[in-house]
C-alpha atoms as a PDB file:
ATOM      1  CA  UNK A   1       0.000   0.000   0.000  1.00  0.00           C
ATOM      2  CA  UNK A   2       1.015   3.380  -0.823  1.00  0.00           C
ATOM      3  CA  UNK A   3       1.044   4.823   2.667  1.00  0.00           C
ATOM      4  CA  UNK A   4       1.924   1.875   4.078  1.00  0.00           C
ATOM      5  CA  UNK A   5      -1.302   1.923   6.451  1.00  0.00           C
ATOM      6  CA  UNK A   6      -4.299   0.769   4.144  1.00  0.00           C
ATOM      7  CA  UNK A   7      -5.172   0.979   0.331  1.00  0.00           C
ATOM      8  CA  UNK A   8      -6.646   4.803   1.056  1.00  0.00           C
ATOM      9  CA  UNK A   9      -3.972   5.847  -1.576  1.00  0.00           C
ATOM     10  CA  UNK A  10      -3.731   3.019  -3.880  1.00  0.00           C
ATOM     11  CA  UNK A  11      -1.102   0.289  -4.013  1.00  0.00           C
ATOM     12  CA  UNK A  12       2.481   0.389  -4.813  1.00  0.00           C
ATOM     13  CA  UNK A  13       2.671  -2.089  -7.213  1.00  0.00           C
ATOM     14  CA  UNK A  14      -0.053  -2.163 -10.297  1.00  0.00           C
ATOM     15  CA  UNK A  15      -3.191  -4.290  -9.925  1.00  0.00           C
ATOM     16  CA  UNK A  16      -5.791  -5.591 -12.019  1.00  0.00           C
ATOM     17  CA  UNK A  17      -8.326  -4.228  -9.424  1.00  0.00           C
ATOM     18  CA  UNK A  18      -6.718  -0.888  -9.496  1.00  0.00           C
ATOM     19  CA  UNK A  19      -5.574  -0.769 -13.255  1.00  0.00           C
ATOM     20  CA  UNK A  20      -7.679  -2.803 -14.990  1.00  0.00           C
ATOM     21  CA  UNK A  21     -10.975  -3.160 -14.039  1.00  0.00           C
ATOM     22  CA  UNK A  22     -11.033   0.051 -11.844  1.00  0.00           C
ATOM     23  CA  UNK A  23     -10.917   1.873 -15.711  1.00  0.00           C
ATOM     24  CA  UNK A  24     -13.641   0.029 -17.136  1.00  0.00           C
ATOM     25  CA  UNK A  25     -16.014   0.366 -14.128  1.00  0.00           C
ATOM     26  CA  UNK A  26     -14.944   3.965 -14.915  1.00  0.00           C
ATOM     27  CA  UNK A  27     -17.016   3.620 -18.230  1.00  0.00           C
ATOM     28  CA  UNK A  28     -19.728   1.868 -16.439  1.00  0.00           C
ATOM     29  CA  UNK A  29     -18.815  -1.801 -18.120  1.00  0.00           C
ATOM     30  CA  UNK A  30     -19.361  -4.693 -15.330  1.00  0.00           C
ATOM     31  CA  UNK A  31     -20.374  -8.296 -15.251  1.00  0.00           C
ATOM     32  CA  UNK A  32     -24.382  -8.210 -16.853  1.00  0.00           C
ATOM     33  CA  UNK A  33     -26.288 -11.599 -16.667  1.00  0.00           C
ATOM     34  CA  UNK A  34     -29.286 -13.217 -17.714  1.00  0.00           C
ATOM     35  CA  UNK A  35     -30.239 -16.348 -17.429  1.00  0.00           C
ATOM     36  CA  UNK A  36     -33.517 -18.235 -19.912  1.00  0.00           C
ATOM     37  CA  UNK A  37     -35.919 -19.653 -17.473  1.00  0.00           C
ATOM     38  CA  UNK A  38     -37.430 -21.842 -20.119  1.00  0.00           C
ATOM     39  CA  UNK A  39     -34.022 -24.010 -20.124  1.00  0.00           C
ATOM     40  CA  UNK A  40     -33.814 -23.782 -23.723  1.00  0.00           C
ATOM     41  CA  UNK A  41     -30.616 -23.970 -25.620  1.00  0.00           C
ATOM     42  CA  UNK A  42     -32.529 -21.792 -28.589  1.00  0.00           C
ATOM     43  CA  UNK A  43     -33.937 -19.125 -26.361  1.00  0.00           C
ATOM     44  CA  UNK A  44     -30.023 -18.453 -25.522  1.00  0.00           C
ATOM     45  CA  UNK A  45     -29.461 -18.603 -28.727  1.00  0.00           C
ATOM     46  CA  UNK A  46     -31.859 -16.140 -29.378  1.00  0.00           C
ATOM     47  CA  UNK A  47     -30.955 -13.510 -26.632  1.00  0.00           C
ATOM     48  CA  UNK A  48     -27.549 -13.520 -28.031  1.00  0.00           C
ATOM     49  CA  UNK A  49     -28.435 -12.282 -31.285  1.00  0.00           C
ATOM     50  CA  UNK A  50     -30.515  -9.929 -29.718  1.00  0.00           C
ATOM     51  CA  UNK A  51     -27.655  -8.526 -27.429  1.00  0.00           C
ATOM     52  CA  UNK A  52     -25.380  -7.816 -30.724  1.00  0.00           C
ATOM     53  CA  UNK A  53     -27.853  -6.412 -32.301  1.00  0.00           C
ATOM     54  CA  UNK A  54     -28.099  -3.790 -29.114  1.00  0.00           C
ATOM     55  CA  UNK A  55     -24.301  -3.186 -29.567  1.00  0.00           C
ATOM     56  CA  UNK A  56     -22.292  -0.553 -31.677  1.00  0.00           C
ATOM     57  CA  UNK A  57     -19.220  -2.255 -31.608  1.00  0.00           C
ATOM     58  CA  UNK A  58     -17.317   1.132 -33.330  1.00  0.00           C
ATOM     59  CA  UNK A  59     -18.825   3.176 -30.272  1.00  0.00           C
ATOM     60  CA  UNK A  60     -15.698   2.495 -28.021  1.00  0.00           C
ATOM     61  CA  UNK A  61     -12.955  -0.599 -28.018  1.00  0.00           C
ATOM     62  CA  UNK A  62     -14.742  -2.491 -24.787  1.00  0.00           C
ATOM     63  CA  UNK A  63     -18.052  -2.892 -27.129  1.00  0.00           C
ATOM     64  CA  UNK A  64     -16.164  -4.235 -30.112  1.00  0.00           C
ATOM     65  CA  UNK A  65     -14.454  -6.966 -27.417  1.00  0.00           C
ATOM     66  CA  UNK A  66     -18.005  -7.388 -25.919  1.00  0.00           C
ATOM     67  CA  UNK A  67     -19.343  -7.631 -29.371  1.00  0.00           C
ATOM     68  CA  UNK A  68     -17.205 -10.338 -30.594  1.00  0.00           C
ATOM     69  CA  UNK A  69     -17.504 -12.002 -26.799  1.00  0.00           C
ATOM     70  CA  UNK A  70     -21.332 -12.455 -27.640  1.00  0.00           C
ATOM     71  CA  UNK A  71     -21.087 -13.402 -31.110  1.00  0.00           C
ATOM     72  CA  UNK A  72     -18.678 -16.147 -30.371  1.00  0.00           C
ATOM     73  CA  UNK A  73     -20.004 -17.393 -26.910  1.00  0.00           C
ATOM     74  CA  UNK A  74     -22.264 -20.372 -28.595  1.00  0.00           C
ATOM     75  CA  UNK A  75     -19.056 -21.241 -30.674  1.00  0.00           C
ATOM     76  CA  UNK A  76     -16.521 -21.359 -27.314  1.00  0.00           C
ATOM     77  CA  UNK A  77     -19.265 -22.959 -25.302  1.00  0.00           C
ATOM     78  CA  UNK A  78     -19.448 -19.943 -22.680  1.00  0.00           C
ATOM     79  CA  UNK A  79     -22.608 -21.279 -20.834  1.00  0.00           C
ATOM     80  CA  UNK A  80     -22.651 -20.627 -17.587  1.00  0.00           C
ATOM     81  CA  UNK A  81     -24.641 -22.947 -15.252  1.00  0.00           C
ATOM     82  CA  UNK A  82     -27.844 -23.166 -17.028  1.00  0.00           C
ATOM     83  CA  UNK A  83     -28.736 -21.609 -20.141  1.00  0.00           C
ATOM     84  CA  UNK A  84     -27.029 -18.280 -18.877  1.00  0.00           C
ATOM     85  CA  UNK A  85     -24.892 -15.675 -20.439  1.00  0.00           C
ATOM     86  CA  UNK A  86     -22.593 -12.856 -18.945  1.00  0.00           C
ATOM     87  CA  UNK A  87     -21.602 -10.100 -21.201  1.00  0.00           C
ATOM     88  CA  UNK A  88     -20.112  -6.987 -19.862  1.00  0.00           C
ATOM     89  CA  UNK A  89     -22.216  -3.722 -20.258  1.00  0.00           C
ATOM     90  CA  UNK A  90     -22.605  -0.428 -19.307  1.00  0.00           C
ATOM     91  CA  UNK A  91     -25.545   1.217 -18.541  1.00  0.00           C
ATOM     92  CA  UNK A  92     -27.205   2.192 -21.695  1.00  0.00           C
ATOM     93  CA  UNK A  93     -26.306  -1.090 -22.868  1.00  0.00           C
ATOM     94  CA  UNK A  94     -27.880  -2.853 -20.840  1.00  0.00           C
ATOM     95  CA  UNK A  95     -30.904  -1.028 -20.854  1.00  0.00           C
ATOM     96  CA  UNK A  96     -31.290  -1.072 -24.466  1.00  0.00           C
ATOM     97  CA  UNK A  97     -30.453  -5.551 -23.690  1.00  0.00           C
ATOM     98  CA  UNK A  98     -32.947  -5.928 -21.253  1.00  0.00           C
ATOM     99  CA  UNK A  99     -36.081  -3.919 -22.806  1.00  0.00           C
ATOM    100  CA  UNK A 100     -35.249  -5.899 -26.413  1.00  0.00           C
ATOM    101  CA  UNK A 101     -35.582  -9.316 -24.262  1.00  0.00           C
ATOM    102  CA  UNK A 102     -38.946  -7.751 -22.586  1.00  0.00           C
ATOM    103  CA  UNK A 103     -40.141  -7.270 -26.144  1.00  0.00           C
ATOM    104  CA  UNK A 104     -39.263 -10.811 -27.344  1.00  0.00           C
ATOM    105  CA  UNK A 105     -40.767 -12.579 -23.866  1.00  0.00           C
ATOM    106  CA  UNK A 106     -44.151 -10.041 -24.415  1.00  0.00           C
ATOM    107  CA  UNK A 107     -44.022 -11.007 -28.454  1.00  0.00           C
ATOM    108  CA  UNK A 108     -43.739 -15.055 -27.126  1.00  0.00           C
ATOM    109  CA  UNK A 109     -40.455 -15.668 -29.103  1.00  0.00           C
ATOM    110  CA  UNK A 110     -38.531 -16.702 -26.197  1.00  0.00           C
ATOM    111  CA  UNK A 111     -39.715 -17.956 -22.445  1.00  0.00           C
ATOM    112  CA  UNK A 112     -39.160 -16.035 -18.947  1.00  0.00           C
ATOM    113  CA  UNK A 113     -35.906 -14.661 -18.445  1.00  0.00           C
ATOM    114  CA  UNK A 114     -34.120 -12.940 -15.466  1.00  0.00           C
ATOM    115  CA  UNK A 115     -31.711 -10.450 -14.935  1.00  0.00           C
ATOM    116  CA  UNK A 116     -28.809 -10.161 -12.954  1.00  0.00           C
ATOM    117  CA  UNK A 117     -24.906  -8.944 -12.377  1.00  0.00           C
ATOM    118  CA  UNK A 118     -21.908 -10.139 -10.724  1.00  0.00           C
ATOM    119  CA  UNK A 119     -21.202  -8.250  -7.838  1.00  0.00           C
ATOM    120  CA  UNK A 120     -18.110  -7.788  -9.236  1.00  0.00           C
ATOM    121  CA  UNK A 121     -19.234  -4.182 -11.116  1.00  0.00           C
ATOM    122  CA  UNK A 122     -19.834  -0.292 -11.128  1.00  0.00           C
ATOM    123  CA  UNK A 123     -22.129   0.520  -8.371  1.00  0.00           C
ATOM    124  CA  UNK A 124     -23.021  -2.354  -6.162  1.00  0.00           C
ATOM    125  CA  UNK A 125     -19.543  -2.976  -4.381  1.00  0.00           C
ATOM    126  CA  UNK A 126     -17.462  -1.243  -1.788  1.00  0.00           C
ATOM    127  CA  UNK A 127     -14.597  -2.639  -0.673  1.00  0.00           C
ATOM    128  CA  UNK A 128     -10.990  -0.695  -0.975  1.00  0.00           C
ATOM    129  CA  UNK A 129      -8.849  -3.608  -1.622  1.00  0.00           C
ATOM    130  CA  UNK A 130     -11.070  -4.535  -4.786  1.00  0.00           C
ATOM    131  CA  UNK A 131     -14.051  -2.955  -6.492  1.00  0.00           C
ATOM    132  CA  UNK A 132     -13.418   0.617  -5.533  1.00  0.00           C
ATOM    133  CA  UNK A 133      -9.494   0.706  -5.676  1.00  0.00           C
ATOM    134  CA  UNK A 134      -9.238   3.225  -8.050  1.00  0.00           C
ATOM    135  CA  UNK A 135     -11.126   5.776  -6.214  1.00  0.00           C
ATOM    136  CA  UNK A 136      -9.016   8.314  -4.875  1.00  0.00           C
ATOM    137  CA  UNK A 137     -11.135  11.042  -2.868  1.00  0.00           C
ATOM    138  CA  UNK A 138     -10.610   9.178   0.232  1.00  0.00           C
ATOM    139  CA  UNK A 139     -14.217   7.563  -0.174  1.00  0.00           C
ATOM    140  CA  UNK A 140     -13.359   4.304  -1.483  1.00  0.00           C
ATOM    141  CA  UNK A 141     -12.783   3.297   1.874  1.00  0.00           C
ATOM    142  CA  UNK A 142     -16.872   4.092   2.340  1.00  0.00           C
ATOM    143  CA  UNK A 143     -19.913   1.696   2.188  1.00  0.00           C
ATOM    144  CA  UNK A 144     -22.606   3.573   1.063  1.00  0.00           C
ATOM    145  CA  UNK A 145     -22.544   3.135  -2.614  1.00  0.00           C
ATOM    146  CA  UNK A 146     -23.628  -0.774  -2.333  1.00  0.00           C
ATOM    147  CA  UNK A 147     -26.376   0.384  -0.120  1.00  0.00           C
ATOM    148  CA  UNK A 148     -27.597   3.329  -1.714  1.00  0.00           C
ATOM    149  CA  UNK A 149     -27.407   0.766  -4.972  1.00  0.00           C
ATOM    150  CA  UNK A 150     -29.857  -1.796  -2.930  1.00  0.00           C
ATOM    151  CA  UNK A 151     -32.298   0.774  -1.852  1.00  0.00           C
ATOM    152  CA  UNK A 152     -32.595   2.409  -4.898  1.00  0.00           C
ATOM    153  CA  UNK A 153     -33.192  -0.895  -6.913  1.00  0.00           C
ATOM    154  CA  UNK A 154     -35.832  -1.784  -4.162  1.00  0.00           C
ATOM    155  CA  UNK A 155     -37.798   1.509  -4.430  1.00  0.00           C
ATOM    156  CA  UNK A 156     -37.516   0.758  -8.333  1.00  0.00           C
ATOM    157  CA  UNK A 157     -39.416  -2.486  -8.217  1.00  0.00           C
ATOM    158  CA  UNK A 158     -36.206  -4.833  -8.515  1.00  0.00           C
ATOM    159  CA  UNK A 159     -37.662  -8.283  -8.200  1.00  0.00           C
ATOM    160  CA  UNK A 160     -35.282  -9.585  -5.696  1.00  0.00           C
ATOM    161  CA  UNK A 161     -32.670  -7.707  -3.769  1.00  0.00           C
ATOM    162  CA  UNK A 162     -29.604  -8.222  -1.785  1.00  0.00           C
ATOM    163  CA  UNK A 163     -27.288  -6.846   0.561  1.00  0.00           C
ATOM    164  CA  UNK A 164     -24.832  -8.652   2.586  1.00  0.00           C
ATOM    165  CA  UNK A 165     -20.886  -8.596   3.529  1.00  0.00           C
ATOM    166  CA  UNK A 166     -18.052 -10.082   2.163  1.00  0.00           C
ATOM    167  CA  UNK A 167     -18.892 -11.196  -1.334  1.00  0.00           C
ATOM    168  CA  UNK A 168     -15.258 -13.389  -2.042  1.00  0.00           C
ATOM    169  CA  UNK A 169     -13.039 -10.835  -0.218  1.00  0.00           C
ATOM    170  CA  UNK A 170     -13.506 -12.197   3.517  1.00  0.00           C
ATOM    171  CA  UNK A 171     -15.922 -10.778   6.274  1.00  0.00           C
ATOM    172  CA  UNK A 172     -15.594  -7.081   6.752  1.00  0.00           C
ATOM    173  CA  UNK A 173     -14.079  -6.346   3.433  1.00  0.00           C
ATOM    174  CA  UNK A 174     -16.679  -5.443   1.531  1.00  0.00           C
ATOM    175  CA  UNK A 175     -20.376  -4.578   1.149  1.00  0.00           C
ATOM    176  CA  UNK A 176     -22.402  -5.523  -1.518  1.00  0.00           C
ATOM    177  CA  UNK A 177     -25.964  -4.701  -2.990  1.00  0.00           C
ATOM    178  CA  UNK A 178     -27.090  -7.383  -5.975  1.00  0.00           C
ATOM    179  CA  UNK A 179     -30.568  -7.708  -7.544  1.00  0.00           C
ATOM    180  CA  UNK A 180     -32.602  -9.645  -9.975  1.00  0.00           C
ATOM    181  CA  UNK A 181     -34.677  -8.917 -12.853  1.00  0.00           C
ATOM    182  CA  UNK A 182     -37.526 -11.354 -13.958  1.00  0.00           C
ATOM    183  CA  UNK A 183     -38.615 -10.254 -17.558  1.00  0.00           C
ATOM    184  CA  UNK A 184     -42.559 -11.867 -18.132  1.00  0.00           C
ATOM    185  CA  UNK A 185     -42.951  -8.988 -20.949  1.00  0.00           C
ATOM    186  CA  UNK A 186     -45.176  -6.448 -19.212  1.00  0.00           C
ATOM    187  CA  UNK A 187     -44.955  -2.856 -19.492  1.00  0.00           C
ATOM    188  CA  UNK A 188     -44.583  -2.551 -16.122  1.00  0.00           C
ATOM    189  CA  UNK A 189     -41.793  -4.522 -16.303  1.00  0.00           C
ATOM    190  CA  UNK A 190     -40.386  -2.225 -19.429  1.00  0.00           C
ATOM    191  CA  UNK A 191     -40.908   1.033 -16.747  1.00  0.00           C
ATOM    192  CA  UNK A 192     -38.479  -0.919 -13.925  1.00  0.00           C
ATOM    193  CA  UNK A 193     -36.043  -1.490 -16.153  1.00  0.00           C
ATOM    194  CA  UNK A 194     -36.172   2.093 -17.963  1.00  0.00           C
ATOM    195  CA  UNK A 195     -35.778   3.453 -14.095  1.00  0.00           C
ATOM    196  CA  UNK A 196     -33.792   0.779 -12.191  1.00  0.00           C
ATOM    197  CA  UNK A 197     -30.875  -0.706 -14.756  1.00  0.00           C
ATOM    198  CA  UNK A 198     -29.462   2.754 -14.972  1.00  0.00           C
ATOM    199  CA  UNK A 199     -29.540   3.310 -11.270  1.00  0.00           C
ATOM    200  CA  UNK A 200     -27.846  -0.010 -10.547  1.00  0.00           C
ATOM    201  CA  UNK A 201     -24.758   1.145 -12.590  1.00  0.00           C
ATOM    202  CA  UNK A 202     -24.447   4.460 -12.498  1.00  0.00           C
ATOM    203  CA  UNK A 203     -24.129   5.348  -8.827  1.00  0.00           C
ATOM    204  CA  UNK A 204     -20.546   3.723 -10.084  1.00  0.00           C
ATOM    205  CA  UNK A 205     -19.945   5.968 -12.395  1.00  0.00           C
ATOM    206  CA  UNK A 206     -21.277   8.939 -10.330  1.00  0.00           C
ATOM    207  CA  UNK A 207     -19.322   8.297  -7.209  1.00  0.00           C
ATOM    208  CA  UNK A 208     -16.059   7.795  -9.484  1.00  0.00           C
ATOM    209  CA  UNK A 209     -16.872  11.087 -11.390  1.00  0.00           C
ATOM    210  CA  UNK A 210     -16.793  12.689  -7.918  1.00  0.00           C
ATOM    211  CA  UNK A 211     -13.218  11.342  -7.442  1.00  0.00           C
ATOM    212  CA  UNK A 212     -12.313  12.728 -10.458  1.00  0.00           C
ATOM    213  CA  UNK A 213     -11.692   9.934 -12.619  1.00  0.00           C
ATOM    214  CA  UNK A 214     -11.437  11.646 -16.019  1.00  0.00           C
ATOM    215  CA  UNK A 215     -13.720   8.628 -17.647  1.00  0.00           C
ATOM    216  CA  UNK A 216     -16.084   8.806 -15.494  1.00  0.00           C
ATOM    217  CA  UNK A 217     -16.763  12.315 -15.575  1.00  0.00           C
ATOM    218  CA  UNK A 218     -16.939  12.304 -19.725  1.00  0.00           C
ATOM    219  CA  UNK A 219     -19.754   9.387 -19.088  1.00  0.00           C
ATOM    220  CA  UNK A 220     -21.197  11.504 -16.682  1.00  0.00           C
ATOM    221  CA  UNK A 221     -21.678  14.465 -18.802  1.00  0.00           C
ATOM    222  CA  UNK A 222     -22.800  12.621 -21.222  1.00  0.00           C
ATOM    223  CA  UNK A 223     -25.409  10.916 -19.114  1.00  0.00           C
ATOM    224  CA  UNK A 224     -26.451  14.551 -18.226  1.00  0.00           C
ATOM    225  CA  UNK A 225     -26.945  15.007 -21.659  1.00  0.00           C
ATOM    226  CA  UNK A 226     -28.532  12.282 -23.041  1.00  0.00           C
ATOM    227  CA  UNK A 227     -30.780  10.757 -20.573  1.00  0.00           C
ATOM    228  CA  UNK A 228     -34.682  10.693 -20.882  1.00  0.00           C
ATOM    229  CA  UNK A 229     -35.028  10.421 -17.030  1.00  0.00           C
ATOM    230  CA  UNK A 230     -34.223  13.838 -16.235  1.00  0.00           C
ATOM    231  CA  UNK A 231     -31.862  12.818 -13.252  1.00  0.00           C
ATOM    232  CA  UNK A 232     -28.803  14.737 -13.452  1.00  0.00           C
ATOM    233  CA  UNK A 233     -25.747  13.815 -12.051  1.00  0.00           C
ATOM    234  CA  UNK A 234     -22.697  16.556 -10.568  1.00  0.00           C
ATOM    235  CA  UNK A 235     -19.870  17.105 -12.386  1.00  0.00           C
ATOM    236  CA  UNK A 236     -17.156  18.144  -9.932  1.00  0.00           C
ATOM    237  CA  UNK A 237     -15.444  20.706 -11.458  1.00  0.00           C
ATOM    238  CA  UNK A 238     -12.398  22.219  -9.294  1.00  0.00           C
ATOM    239  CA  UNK A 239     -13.049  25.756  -8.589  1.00  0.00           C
ATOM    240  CA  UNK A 240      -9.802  28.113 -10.609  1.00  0.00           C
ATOM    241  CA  UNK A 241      -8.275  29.609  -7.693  1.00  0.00           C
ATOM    242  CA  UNK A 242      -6.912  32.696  -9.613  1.00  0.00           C
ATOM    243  CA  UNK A 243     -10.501  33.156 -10.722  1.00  0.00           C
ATOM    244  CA  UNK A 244     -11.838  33.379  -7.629  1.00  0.00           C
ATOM    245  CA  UNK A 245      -9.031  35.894  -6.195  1.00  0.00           C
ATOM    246  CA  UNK A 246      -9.401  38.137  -9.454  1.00  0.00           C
ATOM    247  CA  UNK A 247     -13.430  38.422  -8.602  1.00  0.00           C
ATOM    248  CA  UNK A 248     -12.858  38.956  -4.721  1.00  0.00           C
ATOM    249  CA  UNK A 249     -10.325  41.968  -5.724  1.00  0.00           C
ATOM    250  CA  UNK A 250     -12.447  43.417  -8.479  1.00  0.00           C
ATOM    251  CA  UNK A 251     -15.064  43.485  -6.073  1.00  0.00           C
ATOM    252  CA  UNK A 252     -13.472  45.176  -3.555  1.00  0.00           C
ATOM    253  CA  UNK A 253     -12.419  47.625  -6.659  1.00  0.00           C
ATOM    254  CA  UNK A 254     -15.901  48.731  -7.444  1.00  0.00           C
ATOM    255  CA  UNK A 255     -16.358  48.909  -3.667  1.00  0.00           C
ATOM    256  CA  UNK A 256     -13.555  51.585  -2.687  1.00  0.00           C
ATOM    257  CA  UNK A 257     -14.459  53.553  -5.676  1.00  0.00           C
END
C-alpha cells in the first residue's frame, strides 16, 4: 500500500483491481447476466443475437471486445450454469439488452428470463482492496454506494434484492448490494427497467466522477446530456483559484471607488 497503512492511496505495485478493471467500471462496463428460465438452448441462442444487435461495436474498443464475446459465446461454449450468459455492459447497454428481451418474452419468441450482475461491477460494491481501488477522494474506503445501490433498486421495483458482507473478499471487506430482474414482458416490467438498470450502474460511475476519474466524468456528462429520465448527475469541477481571487479583488475595486 502506498502509505503503508491501508489501500486509502492506492497500491504500490499495479493491480488488475486498481488498473484494470477500476478503468472500465470507470465507463460503467461490469459483469451483466441473464439467465432463460425456459431451459432452452434456442432461447439463448436467441438472446444472443438480440444482445449484438443492441451493440455498436465502433462506439468504443470495450463494445467491439463485448461484441465479438457475444457473437462467439455459442461457438466457445461460454454457458454458464444453465442456459445463462454474462456479457459486460454499461448502462445504456444494458438497458437497451434488457427492454429488447422484454419485447421478445411479451411477443412469445422466447420464455421467462431474469436479470442479474456479478457483484463484481460499477455501483453495487465497496470494498478498498477490490471494487473501488481506483477511487481516490478518500471515499473508497466508504460503504454507502452498495447500499444506496440496494435501496434504490428496491424503491424501483427490482424483483429480488440483496445486501450482505463479504462477497469473495472475507468478512468485513466489503459490502455488496445485488438484484434480480424477472422479464414476463409487461410494461410494467419495461418502466423498472427504464428506471432501475441505470440506477444499478451508475451510482458507479457517479461516485467515481466525484473522485475525479477523467472517464467517469466524460460518461457523466454525457449521461447529463442524453438521458430521458431527467436525473442529473454533478460534475465536480475544481473551482480556478486565480478566478476566484481576481473576482474577490475586483469586487473590492468597485467597492472603494
Amino acid at each position: 500500500m502506498k502509505n503503508g497503512v491501508d489501500a486509502k492511496d492506492g497500491f504500490v505495485f499495479p493491480s488488475y483491481f486498481e488498473d484494470i478493471m477500476g478503468p472500465i467500471f470507470d465507463y460503467g462496463y461490469g459483469p451483466f447476466r441473464w439467465v432463460c428460465l425456459s431451459g432452452k438452448a434456442e432461447d439463448l441462442d436467441k438472446t444472443d443475437k438480440a444482445a449484438m444487435s443492441c451493440i455498436d461495436p465502433a462506439r468504443r474498443s470495450e463494445d467491439r471486445d463485448n461484441y465479438i464475446w457475444i457473437k462467439e459465446a455459442k461457438v466457445n461454449q461460454l454457458v454458464v450454469g444453465s442456459q445463462a450468459r454474462i456479457l459486460y455492459s454499461d448502462a445504456g447497454g444494458r438497458t437497451a439488452i434488457a427492454l429488447k428481451f422484454n419485447e421478445m418474452v411479451r411477443n412469445s419468441e422466447v420464455g421467462p428470463i431474469i436479470l442479474g450482475r456479478d457483484h463484481h461491477d460499477p455501483g453495487g460494491t465497496d470494498s478498498p482492496f477490490r471494487e473501488t481501488a481506483n477511487i481516490y477522494d478518500g471515499s473508497n474506503v466508504c460503504a454507502d454506494m452498495a447500499t444506496h445501490c440496494f435501496a434504490g433498486n428496491a424503491a424501483r421495483g427490482m424483483s429480488l434484492v440483496a445486501l450482505h458482507n463479504g462477497g469473495g473478499t472475507g468478512i468485513g471487506k466489503a459490502i455488496n448490494g445485488g438484484f434480480g430482474m424477472v422479464l414476463d414482458g409487461s410494461v410494467q416490467v419495461d418502466e423498472i427497467l427504464r428506471s432501475a438498470m441505470s440506477w444499478d450502474v451508475m451510482g458507479g460511475v457517479a461516485r467515481r466522477n466525484w473522485a475525479r476519474n477523467p472517464n467517469a466524468m466524460e460518461v457523466a456528462m454525457a449521461y447529463n446530456n442524453e438521458n430521458k429520465n431527467g436525473d442529473q448527475i454533478t460534475i465536480p469541477f475544481q473551482t480556478d483559484e486565480n478566478r476566484v481571487a481576481d473576482a474577490v479583488a475586483a469586487l473590492f475595486s468597485e467597492l472603494d471607488r
